[in-house]
N, C-alpha and C. Protein backbone atom coordinates (compact mmCIF):
# COMPACT_ATOMS: atom_id res chain seq x y z
N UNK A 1 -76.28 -21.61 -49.83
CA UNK A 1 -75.29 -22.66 -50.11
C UNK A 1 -73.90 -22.21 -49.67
N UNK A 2 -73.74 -21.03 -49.94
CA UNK A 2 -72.26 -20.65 -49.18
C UNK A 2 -72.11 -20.41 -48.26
N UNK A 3 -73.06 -20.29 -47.37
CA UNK A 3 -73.23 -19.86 -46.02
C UNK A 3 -73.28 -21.67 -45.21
N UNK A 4 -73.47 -22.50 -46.26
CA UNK A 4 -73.16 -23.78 -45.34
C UNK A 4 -71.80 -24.25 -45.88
N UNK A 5 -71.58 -23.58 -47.09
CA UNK A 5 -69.74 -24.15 -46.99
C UNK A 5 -69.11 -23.08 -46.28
N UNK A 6 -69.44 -22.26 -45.55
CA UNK A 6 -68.12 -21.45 -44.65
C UNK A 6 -68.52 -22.09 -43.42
N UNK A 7 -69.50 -22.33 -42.80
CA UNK A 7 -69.93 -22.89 -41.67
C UNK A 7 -69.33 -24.64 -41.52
N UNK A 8 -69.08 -25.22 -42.90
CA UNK A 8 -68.71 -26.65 -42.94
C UNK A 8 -67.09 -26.29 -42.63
N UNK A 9 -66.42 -25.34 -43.73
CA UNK A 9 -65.27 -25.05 -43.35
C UNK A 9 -64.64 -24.48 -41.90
N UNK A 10 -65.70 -23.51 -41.09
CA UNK A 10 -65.27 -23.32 -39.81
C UNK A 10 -65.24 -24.55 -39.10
N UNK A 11 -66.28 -25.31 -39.22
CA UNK A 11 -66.29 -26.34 -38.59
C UNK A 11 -64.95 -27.25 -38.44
N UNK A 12 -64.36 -27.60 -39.66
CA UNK A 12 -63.20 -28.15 -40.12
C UNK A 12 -62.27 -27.89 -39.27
N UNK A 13 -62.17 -26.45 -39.06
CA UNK A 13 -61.01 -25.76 -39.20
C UNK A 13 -60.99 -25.63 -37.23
N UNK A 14 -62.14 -25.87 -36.45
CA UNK A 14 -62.36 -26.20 -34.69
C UNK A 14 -62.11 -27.18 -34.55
N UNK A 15 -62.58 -28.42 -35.29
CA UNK A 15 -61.95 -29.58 -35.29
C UNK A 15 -61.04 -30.15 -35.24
N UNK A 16 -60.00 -29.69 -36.21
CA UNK A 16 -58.44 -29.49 -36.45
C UNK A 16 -58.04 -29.11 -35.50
N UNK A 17 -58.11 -27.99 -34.71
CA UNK A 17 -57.34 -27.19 -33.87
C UNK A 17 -57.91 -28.40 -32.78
N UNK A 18 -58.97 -28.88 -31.98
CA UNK A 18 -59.41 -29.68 -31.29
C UNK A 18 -58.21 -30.97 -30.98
N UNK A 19 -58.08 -31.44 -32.40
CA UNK A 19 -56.92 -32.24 -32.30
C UNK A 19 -56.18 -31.98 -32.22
N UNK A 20 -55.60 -31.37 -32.37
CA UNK A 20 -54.23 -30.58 -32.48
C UNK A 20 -53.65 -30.17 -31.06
N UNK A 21 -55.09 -30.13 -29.96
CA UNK A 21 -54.69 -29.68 -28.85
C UNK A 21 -55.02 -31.14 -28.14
N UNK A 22 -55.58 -31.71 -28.36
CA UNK A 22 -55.54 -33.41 -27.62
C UNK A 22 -54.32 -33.89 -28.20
N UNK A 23 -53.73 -33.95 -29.50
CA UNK A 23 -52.46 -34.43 -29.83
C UNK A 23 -51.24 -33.84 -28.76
N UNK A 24 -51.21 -32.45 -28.27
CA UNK A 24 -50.52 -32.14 -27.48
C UNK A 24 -50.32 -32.62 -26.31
N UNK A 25 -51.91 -32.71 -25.42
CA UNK A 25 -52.06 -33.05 -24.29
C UNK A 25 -51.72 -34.91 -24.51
N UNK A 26 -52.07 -35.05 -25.32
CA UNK A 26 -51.47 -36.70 -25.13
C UNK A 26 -49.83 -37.12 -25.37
N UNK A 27 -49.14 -36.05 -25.71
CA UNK A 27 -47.48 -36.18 -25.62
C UNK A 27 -47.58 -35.23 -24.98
N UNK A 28 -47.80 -34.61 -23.70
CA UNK A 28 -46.98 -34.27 -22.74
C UNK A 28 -47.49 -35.42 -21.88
N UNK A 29 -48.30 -36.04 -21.45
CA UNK A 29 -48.68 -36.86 -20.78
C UNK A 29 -47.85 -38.19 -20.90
N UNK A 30 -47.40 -38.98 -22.19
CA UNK A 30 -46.43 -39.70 -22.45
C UNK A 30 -44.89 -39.09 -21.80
N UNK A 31 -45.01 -37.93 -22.36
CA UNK A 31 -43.61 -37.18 -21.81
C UNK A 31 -43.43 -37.66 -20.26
N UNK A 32 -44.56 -37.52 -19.40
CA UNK A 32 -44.16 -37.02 -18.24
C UNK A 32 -43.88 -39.07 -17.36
């Protein structure tokens, strides 16, 4: 069971960063 909440939480936590880097790439692209 804890071994699927750290795996749910990594998951979370690639996801996040995922957006985080399309949120970027979509304002520099507006930027430009």
């Amino acid at each position: 069971m804890a071994y699927l909440a750290e795996s749910t939480s990594s998951f979370k936590t690639c996801l996040s960063l995922v957006a985080l880097d399309f949120a970027k790439v979509s304002n520099s692209r507006n930027l430009r």
